[in-house]
Structure formats: C-alpha cells, structure tokens
C-alpha atoms as a PDB file:
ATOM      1  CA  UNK A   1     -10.868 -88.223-184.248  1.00  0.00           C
ATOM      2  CA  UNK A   2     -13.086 -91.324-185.012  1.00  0.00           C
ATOM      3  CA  UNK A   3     -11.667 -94.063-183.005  1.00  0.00           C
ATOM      4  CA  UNK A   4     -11.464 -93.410-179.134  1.00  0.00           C
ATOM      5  CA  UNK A   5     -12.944 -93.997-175.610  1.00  0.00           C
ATOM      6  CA  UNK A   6     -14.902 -91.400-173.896  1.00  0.00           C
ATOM      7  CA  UNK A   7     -14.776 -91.843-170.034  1.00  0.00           C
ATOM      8  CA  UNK A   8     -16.019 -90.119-166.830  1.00  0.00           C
ATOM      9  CA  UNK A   9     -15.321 -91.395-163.178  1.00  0.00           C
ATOM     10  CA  UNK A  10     -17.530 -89.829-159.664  1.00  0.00           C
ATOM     11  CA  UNK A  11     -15.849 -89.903-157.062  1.00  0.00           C
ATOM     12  CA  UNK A  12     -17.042 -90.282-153.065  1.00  0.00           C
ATOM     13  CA  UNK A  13     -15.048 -87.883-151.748  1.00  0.00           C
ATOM     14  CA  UNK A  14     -12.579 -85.666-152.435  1.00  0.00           C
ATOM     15  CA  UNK A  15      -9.687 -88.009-152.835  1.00  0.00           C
ATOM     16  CA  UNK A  16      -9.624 -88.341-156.619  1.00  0.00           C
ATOM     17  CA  UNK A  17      -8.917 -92.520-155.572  1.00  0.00           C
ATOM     18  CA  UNK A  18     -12.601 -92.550-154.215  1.00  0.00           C
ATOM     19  CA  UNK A  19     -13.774 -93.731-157.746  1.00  0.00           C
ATOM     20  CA  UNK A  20     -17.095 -94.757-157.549  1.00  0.00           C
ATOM     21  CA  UNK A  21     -18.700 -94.998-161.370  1.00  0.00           C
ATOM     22  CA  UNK A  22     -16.757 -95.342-164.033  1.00  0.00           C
ATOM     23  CA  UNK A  23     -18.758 -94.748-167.573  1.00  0.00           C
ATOM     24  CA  UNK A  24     -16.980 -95.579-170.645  1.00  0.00           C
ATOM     25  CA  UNK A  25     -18.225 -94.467-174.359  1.00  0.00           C
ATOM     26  CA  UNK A  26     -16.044 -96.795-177.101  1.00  0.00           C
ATOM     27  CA  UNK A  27     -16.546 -94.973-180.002  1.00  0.00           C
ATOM     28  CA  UNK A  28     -14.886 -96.903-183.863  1.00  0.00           C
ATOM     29  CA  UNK A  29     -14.964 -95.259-186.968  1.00  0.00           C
ATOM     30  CA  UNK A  30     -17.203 -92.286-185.591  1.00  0.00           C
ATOM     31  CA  UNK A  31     -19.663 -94.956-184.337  1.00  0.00           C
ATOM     32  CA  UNK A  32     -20.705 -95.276-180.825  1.00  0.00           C
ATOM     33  CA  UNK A  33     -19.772 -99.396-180.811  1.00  0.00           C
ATOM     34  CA  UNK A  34     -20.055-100.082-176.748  1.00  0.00           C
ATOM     35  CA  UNK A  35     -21.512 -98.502-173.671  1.00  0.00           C
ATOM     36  CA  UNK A  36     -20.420 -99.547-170.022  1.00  0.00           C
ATOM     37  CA  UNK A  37     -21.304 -98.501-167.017  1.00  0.00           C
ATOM     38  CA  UNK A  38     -19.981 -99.748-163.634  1.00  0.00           C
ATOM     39  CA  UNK A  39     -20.134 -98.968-159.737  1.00  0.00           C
ATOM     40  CA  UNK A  40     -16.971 -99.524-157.958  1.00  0.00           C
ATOM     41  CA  UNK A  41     -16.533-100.014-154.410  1.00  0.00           C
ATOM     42  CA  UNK A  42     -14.631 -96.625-153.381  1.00  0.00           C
ATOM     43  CA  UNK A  43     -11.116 -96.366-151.762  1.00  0.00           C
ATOM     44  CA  UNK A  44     -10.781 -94.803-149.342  1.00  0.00           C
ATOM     45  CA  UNK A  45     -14.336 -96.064-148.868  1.00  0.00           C
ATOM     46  CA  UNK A  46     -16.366 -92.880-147.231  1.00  0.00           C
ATOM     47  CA  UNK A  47     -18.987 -90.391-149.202  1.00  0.00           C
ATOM     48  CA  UNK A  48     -19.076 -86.720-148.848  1.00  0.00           C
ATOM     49  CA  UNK A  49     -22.498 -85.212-148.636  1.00  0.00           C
ATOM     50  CA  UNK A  50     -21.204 -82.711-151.731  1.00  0.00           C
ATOM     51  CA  UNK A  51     -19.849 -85.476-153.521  1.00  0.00           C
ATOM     52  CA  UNK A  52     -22.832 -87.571-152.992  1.00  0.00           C
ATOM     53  CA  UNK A  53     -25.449 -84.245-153.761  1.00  0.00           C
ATOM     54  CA  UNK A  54     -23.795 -84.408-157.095  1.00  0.00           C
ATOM     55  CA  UNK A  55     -24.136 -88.113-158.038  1.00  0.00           C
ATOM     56  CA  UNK A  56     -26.638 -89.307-155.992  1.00  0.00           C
ATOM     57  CA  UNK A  57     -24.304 -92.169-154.971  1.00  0.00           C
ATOM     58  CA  UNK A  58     -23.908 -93.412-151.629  1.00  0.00           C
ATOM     59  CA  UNK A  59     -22.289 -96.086-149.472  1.00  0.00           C
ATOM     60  CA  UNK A  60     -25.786 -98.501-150.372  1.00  0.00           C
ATOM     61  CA  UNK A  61     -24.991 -98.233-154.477  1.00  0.00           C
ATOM     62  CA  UNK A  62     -21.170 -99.554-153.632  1.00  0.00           C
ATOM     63  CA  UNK A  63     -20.832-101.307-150.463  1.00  0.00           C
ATOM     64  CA  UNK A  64     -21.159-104.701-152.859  1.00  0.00           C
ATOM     65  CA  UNK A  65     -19.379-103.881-155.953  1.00  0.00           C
ATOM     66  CA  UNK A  66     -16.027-104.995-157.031  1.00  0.00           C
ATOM     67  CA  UNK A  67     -12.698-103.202-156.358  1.00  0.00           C
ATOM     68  CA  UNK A  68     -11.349-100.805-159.275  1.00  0.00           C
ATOM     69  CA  UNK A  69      -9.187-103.767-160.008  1.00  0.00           C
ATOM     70  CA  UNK A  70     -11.687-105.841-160.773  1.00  0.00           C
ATOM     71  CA  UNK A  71     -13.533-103.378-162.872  1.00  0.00           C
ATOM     72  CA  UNK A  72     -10.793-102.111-164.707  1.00  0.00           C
ATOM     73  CA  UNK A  73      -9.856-105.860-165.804  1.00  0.00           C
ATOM     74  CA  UNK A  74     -13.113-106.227-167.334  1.00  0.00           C
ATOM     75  CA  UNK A  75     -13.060-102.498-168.998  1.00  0.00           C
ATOM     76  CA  UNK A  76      -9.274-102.714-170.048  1.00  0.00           C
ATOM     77  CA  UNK A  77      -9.827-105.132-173.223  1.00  0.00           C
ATOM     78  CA  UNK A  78     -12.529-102.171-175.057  1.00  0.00           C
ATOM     79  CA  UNK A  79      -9.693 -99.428-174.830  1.00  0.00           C
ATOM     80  CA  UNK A  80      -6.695-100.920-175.790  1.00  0.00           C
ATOM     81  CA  UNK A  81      -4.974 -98.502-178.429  1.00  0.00           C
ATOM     82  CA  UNK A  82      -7.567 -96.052-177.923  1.00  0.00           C
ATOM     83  CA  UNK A  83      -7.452 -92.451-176.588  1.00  0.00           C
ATOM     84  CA  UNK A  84      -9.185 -91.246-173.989  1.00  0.00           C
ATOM     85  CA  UNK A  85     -11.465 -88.467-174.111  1.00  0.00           C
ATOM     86  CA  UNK A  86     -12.606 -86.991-171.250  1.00  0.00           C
ATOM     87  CA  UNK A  87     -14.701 -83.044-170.368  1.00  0.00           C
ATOM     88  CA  UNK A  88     -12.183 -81.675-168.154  1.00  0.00           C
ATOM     89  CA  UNK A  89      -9.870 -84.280-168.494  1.00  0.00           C
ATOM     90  CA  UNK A  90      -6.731 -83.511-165.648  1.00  0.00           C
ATOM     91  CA  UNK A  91      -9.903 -84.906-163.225  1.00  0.00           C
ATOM     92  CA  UNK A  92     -10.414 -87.806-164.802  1.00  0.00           C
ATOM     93  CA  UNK A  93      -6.773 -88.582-166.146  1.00  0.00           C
ATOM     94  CA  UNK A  94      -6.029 -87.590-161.872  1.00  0.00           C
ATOM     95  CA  UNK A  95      -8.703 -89.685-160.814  1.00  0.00           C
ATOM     96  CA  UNK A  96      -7.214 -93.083-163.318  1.00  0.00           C
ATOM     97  CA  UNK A  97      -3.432 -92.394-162.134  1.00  0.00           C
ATOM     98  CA  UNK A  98      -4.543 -91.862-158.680  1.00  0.00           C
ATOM     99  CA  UNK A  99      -6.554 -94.832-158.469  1.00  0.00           C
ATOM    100  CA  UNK A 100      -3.443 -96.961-160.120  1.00  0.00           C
ATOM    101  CA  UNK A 101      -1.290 -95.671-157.795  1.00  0.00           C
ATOM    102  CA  UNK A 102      -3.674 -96.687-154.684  1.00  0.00           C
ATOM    103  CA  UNK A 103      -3.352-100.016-155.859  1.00  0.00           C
ATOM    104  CA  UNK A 104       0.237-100.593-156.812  1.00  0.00           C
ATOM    105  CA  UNK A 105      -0.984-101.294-160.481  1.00  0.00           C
ATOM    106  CA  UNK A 106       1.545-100.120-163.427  1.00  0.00           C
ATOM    107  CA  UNK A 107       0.138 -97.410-165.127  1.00  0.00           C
ATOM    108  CA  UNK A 108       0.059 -97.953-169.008  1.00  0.00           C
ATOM    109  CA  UNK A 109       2.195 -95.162-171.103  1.00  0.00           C
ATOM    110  CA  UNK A 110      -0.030 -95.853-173.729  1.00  0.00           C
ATOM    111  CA  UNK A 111      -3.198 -93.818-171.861  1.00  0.00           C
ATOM    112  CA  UNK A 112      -3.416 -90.556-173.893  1.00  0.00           C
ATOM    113  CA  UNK A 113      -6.326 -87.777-172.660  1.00  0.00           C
ATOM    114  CA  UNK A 114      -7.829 -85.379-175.121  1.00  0.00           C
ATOM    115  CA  UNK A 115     -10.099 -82.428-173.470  1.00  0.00           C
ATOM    116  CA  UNK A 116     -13.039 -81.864-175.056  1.00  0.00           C
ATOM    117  CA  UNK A 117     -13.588 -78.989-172.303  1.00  0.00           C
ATOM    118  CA  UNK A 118     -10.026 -77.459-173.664  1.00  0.00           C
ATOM    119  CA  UNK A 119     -11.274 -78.169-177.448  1.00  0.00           C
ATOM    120  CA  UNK A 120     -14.711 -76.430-176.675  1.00  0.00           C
ATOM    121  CA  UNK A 121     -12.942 -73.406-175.419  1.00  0.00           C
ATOM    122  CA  UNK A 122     -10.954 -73.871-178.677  1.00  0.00           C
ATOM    123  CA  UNK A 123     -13.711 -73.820-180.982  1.00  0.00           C
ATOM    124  CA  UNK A 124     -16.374 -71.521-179.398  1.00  0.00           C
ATOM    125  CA  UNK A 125     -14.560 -69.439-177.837  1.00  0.00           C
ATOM    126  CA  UNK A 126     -17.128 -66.392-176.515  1.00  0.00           C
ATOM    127  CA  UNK A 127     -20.192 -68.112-178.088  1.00  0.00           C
ATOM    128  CA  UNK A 128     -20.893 -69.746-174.934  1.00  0.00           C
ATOM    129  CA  UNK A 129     -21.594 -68.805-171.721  1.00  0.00           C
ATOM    130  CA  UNK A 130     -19.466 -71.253-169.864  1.00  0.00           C
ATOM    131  CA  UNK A 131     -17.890 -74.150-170.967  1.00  0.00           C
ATOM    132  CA  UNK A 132     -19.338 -76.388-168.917  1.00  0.00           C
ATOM    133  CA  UNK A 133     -20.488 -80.481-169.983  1.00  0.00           C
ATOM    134  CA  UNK A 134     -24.066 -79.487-170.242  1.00  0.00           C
ATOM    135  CA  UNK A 135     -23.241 -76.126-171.819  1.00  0.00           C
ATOM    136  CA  UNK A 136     -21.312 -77.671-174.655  1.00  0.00           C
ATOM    137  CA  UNK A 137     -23.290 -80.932-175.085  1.00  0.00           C
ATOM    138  CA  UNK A 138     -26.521 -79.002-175.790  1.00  0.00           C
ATOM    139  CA  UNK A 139     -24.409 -76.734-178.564  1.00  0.00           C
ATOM    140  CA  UNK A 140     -22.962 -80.085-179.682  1.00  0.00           C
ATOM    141  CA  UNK A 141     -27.177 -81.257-179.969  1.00  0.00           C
ATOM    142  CA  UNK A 142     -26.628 -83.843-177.402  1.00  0.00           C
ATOM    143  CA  UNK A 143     -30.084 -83.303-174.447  1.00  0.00           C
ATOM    144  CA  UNK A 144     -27.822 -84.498-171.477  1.00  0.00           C
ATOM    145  CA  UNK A 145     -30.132 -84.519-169.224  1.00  0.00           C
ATOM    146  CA  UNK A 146     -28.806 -87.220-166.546  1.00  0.00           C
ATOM    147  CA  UNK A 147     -25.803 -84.732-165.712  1.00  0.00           C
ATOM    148  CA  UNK A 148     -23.729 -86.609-163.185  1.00  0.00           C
ATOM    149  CA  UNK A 149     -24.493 -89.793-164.171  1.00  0.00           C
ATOM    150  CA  UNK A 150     -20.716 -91.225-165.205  1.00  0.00           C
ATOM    151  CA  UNK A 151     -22.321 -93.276-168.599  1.00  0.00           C
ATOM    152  CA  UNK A 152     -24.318 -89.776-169.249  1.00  0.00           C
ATOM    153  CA  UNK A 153     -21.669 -87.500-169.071  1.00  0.00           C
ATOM    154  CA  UNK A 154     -19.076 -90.180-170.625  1.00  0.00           C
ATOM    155  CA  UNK A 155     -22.243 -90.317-173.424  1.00  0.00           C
ATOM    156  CA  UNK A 156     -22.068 -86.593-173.526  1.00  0.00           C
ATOM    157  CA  UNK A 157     -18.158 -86.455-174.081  1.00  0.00           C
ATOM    158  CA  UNK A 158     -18.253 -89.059-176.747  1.00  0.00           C
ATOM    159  CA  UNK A 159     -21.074 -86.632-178.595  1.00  0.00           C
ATOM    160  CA  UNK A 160     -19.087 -83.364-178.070  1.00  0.00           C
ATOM    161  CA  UNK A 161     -15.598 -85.229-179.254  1.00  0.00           C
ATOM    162  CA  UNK A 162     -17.076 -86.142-182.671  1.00  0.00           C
ATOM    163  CA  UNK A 163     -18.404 -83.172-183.148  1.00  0.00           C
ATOM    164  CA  UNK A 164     -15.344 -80.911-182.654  1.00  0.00           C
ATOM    165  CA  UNK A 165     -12.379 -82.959-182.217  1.00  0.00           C
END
C-alpha cells in the first residue's frame, strides 16, 4: 500500500461522537506528502477525567474550535480516493460514522479502513508482547513518543502501514 491516509481521532468522552483531535497522515507513492492536525469542538461537548488523562485535552483546548463539520470540509479534499488506515481501526472508523451520523451528514461509501493493529497481529504474530501502537511503532523503527497525541499516533500508523501493509 503506497497511497493512503493514516488517521486517529481522541475523543472527550466515551461517546465515540465526542471527537476532539483529528490527526491525519496523507501518505502518495510511499511518501509522507501532508500532515494535519486539528482540535474540534466535541459533541456532546463534556470531558471525562479518563478520556482527558489520556490526551491531555480539555474543555480550554476546544471550547473555540470549529464543529467536525467545519473541520472535516477542510480535511475532506487530502483523502479523496484514499484509504484509510487507522491502529485499531473499528474506533476510529466508529468514531467517523458516529460523528456523521450526529450531524445528519451522508456518509461516503467510498471510506475504506485498513488495521494496521489487525496487520501487526498478522505479521508478528508472538514476536511481540502486545500489539499495542507504541509496541508496534517501535518494531516498525518509528520513536512515538507523543502517544496520544492524534497527529503522533496518526504519524505512527502511517510508519507502521508502510512498513507491513
């Protein structure tokens, strides 16, 4: 797989529609070609302390920023007729239809998820202790050492994908 878009999405709470950071890794020809990164004001709009342990995000990083809407208008024109690639990917995939659906927007048939946590499993098998991001990035060679960070971990993916998808 050379052409694709690594993503990762934190959420606020445990609604996967709480979106809060969206990172996305557009990678062309094996070539990491774009990085973005955005905060999105979260809906329903309430943090978790576990959720917000995790991230480090809180209320203060979104109370200004745009709707997912918004966001995804701006993001939409990198990935069109890309795959996604995502580590654990029924979150994130859950967390893009959920966050569609909150918003009455028409999810696109064309959004196709590829697991590089499945793929990991896959190709190491027993080698590895878990199969965890930070597990596999570091066997990949990718140091990811802002875990939790959505362009970090979508960074990560993007790493792991070329590596063994």
């Amino acid at each position: 797989m050379t052409d694709f878009a690594a993503i990762d999405f934190e959420t606020a709470n445990e609604i996967r529609s709480s979106v809060c950071s969206v990172g996305v890794v557009i990678v062309e020809s094996g070539i990491i070609r774009e990085k973005i990164y955005r905060l999105i004001h979260p809906c329903p709009d309430y943090y978790r302390y576990w959720n917000t342990r995790i991230h480090g995000l809180t209320c203060d990083d979104t109370d200004h920023a745009p709707a997912f809407p918004e966001v995804w208008a701006d993001i939409a024109p990198y990935i069109t007729g890309l795959p996604f690639v995502a580590h654990n990917s029924p979150f994130d995939e859950g967390c893009l239809r959920a966050v569609f659906r909150t918003y009455g927007m028409d999810y696109p048939d064309e959004y196709v998820f590829h697991c590089t946590c499945r793929a990991s499993r896959r190709v190491f098998g027993t080698e590895l202790p878990n199969h965890q991001l930070q597990t596999v990035a570091a066997r990949c060679g990718y140091d990811l050492t802002r875990h939790h960070h959505a362009l970090a971990d979508a960074e990560a993916c993007a790493w792991i994908a070329r590596k063994i998808l």
